[in-house]
PDB file of N, CA and C in Angstrom:
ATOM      1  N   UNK A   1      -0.118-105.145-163.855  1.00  0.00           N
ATOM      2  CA  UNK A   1       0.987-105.849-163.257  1.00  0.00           C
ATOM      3  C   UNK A   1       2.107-104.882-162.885  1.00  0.00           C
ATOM      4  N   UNK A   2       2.618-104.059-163.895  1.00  0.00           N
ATOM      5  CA  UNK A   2       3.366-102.934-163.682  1.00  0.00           C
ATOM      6  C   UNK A   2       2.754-101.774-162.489  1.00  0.00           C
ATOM      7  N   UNK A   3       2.082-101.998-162.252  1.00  0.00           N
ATOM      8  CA  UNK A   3       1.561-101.063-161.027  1.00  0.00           C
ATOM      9  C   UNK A   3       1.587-101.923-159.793  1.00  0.00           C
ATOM     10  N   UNK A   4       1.891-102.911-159.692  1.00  0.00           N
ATOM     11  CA  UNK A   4       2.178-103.863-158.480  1.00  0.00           C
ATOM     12  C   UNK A   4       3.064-104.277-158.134  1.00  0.00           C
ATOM     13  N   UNK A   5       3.836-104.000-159.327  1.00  0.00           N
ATOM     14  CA  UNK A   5       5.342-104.497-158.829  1.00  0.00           C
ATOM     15  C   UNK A   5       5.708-102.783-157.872  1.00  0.00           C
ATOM     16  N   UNK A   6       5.766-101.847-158.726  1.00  0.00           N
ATOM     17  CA  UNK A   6       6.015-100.873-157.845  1.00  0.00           C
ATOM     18  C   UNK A   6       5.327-100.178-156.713  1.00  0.00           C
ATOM     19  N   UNK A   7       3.844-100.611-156.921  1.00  0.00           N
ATOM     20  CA  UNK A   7       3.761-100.336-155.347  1.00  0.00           C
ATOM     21  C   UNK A   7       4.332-102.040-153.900  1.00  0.00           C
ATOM     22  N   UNK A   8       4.736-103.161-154.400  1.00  0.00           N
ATOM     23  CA  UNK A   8       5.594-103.868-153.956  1.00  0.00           C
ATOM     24  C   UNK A   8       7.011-103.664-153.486  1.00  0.00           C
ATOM     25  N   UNK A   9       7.509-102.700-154.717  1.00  0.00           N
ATOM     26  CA  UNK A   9       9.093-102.162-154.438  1.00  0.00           C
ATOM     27  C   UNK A   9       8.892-101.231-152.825  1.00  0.00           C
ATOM     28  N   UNK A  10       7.672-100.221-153.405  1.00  0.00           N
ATOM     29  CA  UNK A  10       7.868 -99.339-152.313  1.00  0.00           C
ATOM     30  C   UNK A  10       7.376 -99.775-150.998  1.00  0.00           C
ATOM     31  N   UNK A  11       6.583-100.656-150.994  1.00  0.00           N
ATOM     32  CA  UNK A  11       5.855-101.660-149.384  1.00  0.00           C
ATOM     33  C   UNK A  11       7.023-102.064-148.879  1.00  0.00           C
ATOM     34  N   UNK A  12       8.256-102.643-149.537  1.00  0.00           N
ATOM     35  CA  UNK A  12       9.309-103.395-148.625  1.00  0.00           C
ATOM     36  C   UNK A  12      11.175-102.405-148.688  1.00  0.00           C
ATOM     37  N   UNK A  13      10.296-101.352-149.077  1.00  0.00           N
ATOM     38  CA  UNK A  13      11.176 -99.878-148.278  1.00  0.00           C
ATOM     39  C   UNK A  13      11.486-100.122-147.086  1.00  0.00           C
ATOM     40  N   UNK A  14      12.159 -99.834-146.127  1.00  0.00           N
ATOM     41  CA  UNK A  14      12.647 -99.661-144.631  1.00  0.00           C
ATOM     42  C   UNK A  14      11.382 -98.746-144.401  1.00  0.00           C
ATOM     43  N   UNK A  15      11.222 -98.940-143.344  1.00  0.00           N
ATOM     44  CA  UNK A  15      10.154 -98.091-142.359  1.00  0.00           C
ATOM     45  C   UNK A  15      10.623 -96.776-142.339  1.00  0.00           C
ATOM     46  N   UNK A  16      10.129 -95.824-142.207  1.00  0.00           N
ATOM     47  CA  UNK A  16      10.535 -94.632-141.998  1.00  0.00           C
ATOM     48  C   UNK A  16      11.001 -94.442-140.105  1.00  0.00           C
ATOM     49  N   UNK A  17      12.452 -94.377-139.599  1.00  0.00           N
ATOM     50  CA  UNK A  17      12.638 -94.170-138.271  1.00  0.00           C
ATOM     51  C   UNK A  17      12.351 -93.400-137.474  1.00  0.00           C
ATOM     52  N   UNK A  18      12.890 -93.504-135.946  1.00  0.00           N
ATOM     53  CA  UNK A  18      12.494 -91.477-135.985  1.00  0.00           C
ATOM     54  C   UNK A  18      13.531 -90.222-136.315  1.00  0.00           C
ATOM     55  N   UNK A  19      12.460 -89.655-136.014  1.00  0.00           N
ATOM     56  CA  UNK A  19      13.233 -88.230-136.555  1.00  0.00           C
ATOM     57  C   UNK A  19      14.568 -87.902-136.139  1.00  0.00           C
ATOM     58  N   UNK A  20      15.364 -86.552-136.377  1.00  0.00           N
ATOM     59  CA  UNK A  20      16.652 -86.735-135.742  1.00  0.00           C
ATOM     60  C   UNK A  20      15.942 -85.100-134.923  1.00  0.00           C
ATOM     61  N   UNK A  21      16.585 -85.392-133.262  1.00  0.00           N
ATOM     62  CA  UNK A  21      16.023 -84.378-133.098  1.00  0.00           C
ATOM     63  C   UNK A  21      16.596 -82.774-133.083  1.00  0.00           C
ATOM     64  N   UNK A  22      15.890 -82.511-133.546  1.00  0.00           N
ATOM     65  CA  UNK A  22      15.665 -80.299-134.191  1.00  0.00           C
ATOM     66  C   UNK A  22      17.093 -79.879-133.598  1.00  0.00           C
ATOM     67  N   UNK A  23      17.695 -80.181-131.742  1.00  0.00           N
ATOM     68  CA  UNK A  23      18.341 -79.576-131.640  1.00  0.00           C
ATOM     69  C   UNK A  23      20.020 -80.001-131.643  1.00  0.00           C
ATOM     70  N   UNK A  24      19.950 -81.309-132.333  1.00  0.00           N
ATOM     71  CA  UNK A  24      21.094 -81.627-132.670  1.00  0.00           C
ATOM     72  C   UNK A  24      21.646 -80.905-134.111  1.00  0.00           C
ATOM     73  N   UNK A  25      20.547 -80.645-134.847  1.00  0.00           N
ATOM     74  CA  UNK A  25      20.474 -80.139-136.327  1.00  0.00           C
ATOM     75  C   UNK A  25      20.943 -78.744-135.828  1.00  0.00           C
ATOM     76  N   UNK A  26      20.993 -78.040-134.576  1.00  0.00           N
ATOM     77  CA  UNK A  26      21.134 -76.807-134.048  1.00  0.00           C
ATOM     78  C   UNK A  26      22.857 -76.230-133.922  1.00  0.00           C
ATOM     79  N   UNK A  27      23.210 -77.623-133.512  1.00  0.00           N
ATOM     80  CA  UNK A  27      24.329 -77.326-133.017  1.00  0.00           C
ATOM     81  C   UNK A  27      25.656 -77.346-133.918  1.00  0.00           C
ATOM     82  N   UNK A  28      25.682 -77.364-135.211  1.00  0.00           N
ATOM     83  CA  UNK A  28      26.529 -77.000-136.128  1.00  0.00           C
ATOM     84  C   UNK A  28      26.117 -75.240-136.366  1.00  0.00           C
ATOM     85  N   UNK A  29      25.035 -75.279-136.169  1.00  0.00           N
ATOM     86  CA  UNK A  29      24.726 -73.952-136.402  1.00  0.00           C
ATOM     87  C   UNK A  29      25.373 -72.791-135.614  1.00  0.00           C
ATOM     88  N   UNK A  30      24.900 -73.435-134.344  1.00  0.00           N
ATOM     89  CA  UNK A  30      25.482 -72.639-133.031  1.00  0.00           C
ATOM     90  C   UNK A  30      27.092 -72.502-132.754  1.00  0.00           C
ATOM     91  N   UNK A  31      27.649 -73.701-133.510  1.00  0.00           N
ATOM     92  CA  UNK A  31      28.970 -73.525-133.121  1.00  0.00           C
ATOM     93  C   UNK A  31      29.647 -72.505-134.016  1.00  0.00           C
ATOM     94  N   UNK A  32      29.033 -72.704-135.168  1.00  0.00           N
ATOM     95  CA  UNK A  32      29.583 -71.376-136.463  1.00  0.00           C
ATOM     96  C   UNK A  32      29.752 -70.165-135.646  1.00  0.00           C
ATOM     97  N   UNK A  33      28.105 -69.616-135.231  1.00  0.00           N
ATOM     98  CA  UNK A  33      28.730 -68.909-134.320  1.00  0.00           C
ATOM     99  C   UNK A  33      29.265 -68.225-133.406  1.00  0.00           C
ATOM    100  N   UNK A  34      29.149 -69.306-132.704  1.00  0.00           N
ATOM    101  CA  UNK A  34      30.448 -68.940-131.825  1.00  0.00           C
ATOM    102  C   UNK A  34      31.386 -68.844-131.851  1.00  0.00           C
ATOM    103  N   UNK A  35      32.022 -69.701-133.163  1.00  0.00           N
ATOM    104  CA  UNK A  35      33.750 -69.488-133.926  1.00  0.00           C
ATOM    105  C   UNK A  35      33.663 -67.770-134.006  1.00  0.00           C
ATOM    106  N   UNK A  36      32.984 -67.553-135.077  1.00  0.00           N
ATOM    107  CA  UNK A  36      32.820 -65.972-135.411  1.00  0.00           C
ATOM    108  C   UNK A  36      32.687 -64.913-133.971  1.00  0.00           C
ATOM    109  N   UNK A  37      32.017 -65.172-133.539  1.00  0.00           N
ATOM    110  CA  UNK A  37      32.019 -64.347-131.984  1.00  0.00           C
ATOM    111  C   UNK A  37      33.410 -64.459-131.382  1.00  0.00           C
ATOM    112  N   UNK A  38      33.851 -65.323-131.453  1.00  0.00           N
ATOM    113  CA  UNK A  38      35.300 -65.547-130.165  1.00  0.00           C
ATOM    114  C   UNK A  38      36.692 -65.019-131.037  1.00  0.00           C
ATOM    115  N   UNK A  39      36.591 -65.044-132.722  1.00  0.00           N
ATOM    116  CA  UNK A  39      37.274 -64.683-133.876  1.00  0.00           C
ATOM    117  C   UNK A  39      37.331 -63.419-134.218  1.00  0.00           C
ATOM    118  N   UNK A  40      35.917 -62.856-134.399  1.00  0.00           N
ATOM    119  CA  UNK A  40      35.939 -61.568-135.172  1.00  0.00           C
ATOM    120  C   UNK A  40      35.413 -60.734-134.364  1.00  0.00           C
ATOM    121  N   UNK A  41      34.519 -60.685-133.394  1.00  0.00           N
ATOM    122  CA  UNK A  41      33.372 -59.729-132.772  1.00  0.00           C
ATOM    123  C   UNK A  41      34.619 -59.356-131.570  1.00  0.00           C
ATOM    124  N   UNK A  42      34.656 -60.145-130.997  1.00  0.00           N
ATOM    125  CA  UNK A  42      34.971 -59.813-129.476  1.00  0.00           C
ATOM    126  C   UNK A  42      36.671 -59.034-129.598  1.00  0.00           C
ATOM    127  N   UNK A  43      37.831 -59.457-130.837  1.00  0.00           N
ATOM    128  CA  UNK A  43      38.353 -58.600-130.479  1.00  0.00           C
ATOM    129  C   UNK A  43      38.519 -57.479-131.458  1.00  0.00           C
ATOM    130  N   UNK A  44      37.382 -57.404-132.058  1.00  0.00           N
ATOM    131  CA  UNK A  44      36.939 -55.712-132.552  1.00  0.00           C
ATOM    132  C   UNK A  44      36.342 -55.383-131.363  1.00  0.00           C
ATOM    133  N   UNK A  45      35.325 -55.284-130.245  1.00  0.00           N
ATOM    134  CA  UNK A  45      35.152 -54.492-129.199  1.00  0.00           C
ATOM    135  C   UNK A  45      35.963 -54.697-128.431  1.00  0.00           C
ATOM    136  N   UNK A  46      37.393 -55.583-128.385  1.00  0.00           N
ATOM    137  CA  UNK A  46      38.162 -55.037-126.984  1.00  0.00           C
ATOM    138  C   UNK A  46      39.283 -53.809-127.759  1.00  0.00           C
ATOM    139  N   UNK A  47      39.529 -53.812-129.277  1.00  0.00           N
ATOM    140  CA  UNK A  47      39.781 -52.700-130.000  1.00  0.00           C
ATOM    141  C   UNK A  47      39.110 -51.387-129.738  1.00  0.00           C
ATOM    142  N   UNK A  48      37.951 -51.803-130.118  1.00  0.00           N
ATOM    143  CA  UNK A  48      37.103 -50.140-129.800  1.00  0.00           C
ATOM    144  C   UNK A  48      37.002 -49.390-128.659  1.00  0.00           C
ATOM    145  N   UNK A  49      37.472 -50.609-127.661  1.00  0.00           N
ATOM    146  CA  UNK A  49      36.776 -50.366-126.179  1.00  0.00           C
ATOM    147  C   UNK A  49      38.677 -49.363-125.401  1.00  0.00           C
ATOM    148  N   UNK A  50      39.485 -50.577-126.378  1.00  0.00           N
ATOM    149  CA  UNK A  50      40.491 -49.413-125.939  1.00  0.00           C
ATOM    150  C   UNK A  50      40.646 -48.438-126.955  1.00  0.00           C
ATOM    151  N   UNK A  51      40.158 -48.292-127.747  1.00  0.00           N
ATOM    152  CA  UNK A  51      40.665 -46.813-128.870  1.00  0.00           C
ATOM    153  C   UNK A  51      39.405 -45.747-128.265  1.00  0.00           C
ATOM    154  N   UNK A  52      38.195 -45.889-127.483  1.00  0.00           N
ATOM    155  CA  UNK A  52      37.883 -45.224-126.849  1.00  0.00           C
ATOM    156  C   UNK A  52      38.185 -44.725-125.647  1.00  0.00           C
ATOM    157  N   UNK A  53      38.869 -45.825-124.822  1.00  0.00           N
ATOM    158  CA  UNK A  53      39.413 -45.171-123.478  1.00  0.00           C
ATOM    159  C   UNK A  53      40.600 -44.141-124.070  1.00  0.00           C
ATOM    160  N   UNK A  54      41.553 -44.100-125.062  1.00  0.00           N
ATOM    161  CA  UNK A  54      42.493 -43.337-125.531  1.00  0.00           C
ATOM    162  C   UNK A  54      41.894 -41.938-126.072  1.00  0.00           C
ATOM    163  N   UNK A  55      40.984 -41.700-126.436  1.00  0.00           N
ATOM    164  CA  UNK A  55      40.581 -40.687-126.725  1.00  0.00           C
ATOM    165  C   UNK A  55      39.860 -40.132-126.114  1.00  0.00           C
ATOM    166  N   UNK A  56      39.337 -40.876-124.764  1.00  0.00           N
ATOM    167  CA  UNK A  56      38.794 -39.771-123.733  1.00  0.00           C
ATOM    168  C   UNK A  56      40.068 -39.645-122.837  1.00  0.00           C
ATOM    169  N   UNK A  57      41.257 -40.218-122.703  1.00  0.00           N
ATOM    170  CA  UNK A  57      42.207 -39.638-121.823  1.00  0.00           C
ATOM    171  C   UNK A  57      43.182 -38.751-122.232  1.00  0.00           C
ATOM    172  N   UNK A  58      42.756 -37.841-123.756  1.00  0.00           N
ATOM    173  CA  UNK A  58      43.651 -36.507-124.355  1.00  0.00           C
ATOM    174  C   UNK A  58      43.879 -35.232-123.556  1.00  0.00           C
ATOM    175  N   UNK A  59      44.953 -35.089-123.424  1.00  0.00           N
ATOM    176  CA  UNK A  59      45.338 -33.868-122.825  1.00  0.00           C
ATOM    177  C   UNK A  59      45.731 -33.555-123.763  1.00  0.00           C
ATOM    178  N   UNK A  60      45.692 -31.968-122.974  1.00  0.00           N
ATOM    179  CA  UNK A  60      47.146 -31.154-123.799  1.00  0.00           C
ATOM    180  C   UNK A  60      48.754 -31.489-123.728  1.00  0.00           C
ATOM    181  N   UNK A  61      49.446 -31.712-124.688  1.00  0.00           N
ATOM    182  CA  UNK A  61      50.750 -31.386-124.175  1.00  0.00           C
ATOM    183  C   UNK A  61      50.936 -32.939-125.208  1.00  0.00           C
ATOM    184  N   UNK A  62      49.614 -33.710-125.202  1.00  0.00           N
ATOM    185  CA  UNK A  62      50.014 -35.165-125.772  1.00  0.00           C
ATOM    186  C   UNK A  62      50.673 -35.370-127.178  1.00  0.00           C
ATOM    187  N   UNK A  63      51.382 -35.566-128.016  1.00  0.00           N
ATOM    188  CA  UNK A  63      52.270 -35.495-129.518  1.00  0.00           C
ATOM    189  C   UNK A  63      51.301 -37.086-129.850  1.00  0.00           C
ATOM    190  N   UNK A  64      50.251 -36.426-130.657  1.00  0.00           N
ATOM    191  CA  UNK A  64      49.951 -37.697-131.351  1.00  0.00           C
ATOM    192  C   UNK A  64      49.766 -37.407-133.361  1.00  0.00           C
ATOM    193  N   UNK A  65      49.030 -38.474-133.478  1.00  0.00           N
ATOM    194  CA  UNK A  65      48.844 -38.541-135.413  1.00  0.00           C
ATOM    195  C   UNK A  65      47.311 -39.187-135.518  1.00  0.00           C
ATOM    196  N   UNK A  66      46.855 -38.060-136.709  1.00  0.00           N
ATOM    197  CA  UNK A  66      45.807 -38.275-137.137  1.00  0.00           C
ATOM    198  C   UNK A  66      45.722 -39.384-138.229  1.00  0.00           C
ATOM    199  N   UNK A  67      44.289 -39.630-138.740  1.00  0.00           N
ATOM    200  CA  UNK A  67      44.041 -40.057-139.692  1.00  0.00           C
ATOM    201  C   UNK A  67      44.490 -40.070-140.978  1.00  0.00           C
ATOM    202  N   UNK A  68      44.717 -38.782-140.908  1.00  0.00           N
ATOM    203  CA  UNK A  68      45.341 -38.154-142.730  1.00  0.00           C
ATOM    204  C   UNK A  68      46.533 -37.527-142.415  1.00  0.00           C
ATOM    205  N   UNK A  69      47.763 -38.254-141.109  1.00  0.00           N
ATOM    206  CA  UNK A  69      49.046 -38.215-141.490  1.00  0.00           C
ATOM    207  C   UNK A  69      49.423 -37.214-140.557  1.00  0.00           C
ATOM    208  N   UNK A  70      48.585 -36.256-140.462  1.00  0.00           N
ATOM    209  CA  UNK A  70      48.846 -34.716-139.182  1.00  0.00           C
ATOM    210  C   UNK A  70      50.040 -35.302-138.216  1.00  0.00           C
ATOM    211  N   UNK A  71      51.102 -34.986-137.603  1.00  0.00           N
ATOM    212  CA  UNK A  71      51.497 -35.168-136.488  1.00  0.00           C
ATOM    213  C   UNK A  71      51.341 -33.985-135.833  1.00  0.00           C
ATOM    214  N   UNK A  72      50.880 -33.485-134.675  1.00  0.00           N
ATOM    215  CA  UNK A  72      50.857 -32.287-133.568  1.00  0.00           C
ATOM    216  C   UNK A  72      51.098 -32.618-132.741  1.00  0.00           C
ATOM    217  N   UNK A  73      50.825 -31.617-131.833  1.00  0.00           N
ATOM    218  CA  UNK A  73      50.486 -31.699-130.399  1.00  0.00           C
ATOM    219  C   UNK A  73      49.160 -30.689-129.946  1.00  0.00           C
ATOM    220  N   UNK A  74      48.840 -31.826-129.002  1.00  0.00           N
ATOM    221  CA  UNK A  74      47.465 -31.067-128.590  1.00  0.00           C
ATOM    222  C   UNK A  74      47.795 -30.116-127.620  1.00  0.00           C
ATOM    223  N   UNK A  75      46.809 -29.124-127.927  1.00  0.00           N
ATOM    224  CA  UNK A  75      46.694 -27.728-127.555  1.00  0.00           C
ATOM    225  C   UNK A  75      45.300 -27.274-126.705  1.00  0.00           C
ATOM    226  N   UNK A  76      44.455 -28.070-126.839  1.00  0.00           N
ATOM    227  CA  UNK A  76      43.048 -27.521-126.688  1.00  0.00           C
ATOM    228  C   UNK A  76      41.854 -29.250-126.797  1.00  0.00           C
ATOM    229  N   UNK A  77      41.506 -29.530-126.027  1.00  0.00           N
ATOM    230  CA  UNK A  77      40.395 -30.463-125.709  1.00  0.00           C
ATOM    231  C   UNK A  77      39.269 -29.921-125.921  1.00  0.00           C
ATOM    232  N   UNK A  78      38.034 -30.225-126.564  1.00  0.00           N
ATOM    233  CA  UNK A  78      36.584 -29.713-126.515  1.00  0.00           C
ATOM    234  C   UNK A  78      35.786 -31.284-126.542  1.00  0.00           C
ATOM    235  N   UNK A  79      34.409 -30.822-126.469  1.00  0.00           N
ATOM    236  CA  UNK A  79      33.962 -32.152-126.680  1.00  0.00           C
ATOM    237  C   UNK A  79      34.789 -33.428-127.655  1.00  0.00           C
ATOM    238  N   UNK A  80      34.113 -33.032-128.917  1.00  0.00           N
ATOM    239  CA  UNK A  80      34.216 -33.802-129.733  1.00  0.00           C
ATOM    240  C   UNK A  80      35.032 -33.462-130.617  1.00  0.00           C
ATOM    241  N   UNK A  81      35.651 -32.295-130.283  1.00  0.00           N
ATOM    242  CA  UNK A  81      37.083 -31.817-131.339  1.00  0.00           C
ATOM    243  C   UNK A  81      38.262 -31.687-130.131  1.00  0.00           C
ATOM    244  N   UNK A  82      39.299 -31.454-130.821  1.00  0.00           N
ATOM    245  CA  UNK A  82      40.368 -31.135-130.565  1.00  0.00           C
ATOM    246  C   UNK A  82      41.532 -30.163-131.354  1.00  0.00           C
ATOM    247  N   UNK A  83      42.176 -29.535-130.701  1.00  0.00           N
ATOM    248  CA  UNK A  83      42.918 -28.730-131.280  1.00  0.00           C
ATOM    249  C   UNK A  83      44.239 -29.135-131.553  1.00  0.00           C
ATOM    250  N   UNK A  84      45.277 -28.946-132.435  1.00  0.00           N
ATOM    251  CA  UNK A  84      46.509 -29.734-132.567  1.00  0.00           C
ATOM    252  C   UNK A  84      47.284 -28.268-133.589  1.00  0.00           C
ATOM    253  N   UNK A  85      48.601 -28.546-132.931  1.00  0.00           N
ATOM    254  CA  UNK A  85      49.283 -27.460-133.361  1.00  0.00           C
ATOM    255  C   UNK A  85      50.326 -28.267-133.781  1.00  0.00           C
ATOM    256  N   UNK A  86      50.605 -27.762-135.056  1.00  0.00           N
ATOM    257  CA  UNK A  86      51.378 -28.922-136.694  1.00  0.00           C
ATOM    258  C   UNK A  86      52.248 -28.187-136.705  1.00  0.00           C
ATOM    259  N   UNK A  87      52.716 -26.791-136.591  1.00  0.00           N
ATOM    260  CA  UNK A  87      53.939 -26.223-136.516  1.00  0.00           C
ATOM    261  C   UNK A  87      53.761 -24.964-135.880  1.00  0.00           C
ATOM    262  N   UNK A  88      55.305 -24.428-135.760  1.00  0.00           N
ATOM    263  CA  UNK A  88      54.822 -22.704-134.533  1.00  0.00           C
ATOM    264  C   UNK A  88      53.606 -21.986-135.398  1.00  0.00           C
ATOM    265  N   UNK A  89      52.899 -21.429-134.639  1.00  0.00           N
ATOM    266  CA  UNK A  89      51.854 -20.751-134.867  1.00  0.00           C
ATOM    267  C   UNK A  89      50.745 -21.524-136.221  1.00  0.00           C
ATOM    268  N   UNK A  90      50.660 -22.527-135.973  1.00  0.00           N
ATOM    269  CA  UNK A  90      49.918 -23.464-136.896  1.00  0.00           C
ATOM    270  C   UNK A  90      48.721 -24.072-136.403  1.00  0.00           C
ATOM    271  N   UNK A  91      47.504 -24.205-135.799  1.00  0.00           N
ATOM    272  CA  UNK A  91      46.411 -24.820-135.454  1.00  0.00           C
ATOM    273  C   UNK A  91      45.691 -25.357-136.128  1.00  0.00           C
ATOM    274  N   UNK A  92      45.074 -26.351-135.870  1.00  0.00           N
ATOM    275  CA  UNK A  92      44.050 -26.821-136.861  1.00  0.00           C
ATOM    276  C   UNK A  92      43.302 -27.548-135.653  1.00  0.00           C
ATOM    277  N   UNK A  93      41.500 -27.462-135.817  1.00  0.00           N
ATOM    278  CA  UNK A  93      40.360 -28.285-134.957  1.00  0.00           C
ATOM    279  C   UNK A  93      40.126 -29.446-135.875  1.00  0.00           C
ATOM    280  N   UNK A  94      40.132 -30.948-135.128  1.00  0.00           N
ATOM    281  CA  UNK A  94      39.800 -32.065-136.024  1.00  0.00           C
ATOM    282  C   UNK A  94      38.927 -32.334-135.125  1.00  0.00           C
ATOM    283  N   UNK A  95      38.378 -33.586-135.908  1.00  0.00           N
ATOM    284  CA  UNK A  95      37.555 -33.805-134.793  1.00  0.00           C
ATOM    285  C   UNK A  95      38.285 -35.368-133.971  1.00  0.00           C
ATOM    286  N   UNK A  96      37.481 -35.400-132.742  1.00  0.00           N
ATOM    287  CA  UNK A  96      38.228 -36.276-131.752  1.00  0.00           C
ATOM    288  C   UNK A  96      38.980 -38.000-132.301  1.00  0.00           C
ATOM    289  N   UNK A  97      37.939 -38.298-133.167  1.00  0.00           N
ATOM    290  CA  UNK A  97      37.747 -39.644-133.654  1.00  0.00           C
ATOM    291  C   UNK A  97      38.632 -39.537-135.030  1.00  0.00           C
ATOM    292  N   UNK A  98      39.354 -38.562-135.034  1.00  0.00           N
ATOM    293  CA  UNK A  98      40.264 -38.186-136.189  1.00  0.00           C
ATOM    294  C   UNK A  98      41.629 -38.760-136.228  1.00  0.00           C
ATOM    295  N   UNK A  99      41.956 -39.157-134.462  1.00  0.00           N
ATOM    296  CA  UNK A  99      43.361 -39.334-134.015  1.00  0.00           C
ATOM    297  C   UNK A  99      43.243 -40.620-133.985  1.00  0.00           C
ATOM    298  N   UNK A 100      44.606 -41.295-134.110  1.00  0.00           N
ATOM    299  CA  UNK A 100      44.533 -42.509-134.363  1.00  0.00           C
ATOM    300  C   UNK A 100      45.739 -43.590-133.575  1.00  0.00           C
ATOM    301  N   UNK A 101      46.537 -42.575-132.935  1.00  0.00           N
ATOM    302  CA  UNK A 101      47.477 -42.824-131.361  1.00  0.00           C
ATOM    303  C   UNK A 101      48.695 -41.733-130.942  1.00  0.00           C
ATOM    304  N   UNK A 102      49.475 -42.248-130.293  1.00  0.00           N
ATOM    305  CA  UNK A 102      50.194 -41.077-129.984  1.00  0.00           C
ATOM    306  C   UNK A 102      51.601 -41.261-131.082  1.00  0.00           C
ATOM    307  N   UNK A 103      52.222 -40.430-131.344  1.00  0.00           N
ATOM    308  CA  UNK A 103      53.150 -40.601-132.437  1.00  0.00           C
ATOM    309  C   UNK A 103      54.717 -41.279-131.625  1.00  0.00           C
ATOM    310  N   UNK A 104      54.737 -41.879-132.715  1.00  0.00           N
ATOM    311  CA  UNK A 104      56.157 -43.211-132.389  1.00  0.00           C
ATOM    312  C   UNK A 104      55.741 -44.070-131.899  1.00  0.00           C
ATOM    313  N   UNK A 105      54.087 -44.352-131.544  1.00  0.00           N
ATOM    314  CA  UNK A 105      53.634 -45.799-131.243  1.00  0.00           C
ATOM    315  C   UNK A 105      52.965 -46.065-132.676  1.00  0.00           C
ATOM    316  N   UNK A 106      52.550 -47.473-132.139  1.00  0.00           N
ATOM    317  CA  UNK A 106      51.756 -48.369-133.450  1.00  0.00           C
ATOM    318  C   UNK A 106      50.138 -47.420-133.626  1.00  0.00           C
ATOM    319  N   UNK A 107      48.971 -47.301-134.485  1.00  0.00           N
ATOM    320  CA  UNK A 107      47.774 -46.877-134.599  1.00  0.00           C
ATOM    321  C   UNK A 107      47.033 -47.649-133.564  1.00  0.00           C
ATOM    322  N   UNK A 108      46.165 -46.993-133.352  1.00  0.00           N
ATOM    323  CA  UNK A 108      45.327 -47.762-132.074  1.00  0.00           C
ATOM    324  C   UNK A 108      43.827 -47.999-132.991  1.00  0.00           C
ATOM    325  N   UNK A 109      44.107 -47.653-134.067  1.00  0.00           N
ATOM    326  CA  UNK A 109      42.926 -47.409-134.861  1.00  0.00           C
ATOM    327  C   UNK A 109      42.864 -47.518-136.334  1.00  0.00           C
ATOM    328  N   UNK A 110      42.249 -48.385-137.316  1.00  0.00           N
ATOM    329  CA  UNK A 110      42.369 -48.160-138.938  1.00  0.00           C
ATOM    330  C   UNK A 110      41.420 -46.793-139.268  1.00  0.00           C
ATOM    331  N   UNK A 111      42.805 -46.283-139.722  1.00  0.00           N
ATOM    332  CA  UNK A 111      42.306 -44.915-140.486  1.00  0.00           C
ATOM    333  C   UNK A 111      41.373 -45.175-141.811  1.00  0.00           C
ATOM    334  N   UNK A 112      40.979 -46.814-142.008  1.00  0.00           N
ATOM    335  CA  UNK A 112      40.088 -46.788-143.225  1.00  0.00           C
ATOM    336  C   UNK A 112      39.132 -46.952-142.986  1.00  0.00           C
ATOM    337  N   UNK A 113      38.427 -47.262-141.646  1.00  0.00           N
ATOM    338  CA  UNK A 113      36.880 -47.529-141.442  1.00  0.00           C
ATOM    339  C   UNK A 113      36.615 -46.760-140.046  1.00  0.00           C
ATOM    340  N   UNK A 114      37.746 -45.352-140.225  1.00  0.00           N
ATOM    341  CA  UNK A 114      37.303 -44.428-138.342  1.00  0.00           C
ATOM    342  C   UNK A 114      35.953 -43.970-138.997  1.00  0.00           C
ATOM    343  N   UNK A 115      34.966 -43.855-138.424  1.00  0.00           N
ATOM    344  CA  UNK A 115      33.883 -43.077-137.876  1.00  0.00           C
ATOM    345  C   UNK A 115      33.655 -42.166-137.049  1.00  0.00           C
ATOM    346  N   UNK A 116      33.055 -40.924-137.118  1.00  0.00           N
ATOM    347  CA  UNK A 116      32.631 -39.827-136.414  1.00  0.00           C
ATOM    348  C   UNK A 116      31.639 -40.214-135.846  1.00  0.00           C
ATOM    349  N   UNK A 117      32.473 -39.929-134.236  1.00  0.00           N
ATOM    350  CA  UNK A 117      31.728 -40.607-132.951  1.00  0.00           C
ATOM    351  C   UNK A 117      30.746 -39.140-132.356  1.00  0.00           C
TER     352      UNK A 117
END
């Protein structure tokens, strides 16, 4: 008897409906991210995209600041270094991705996560 009542309970269950479909289940997904893309991604590369145009347009003559505080002036362009003169007769080669803007402006760059480009 106890075995009839519960397969009775479960016979007058609701029908099973249909499914919900896959790509509605998608679109919480998709919107996450795109929050994150339009939030975090896009303006770290319009960051990078200008802290790279700034460091391929170094001349000489430019008064900027490094990473670890240096203020100079550049003296000497090479590839991927640069030369910077910190006081009369003072030089030092850093490398390019070392500088971080021109001095008396804001950083164009966090000196805690620069990478050697």
């Amino acid at each position: 008897m106890r075995d009839s009542v519960y397969s009775l309970v479960l016979a007058m269950g609701t029908p099973p409906g249909p499914g919900v479909n896959p790509l509605v289940q998608l679109v919480p997904i998709l919107l996450v991210f795109a929050i994150f893309y339009f939030i975090i991604l896009l303006p770290a590369k319009r960051k990078q995209k200008k802290l790279d145009e700034f460091l391929e347009s170094l001349k000489t003559g430019d008064r900027v600041v490094t990473t670890g505080g240096l203020y100079g002036s550049v003296t000497r362009v090479n590839g991927k270094s640069v030369q910077l003169q910190i006081a009369n007769n003072v030089r030092v080669e850093i490398a390019r991705s070392a500088i971080v803007g021109y001095q008396g402006q804001d950083a164009l760059a966090d000196s805690t996560n620069q990478g050697v480009n």
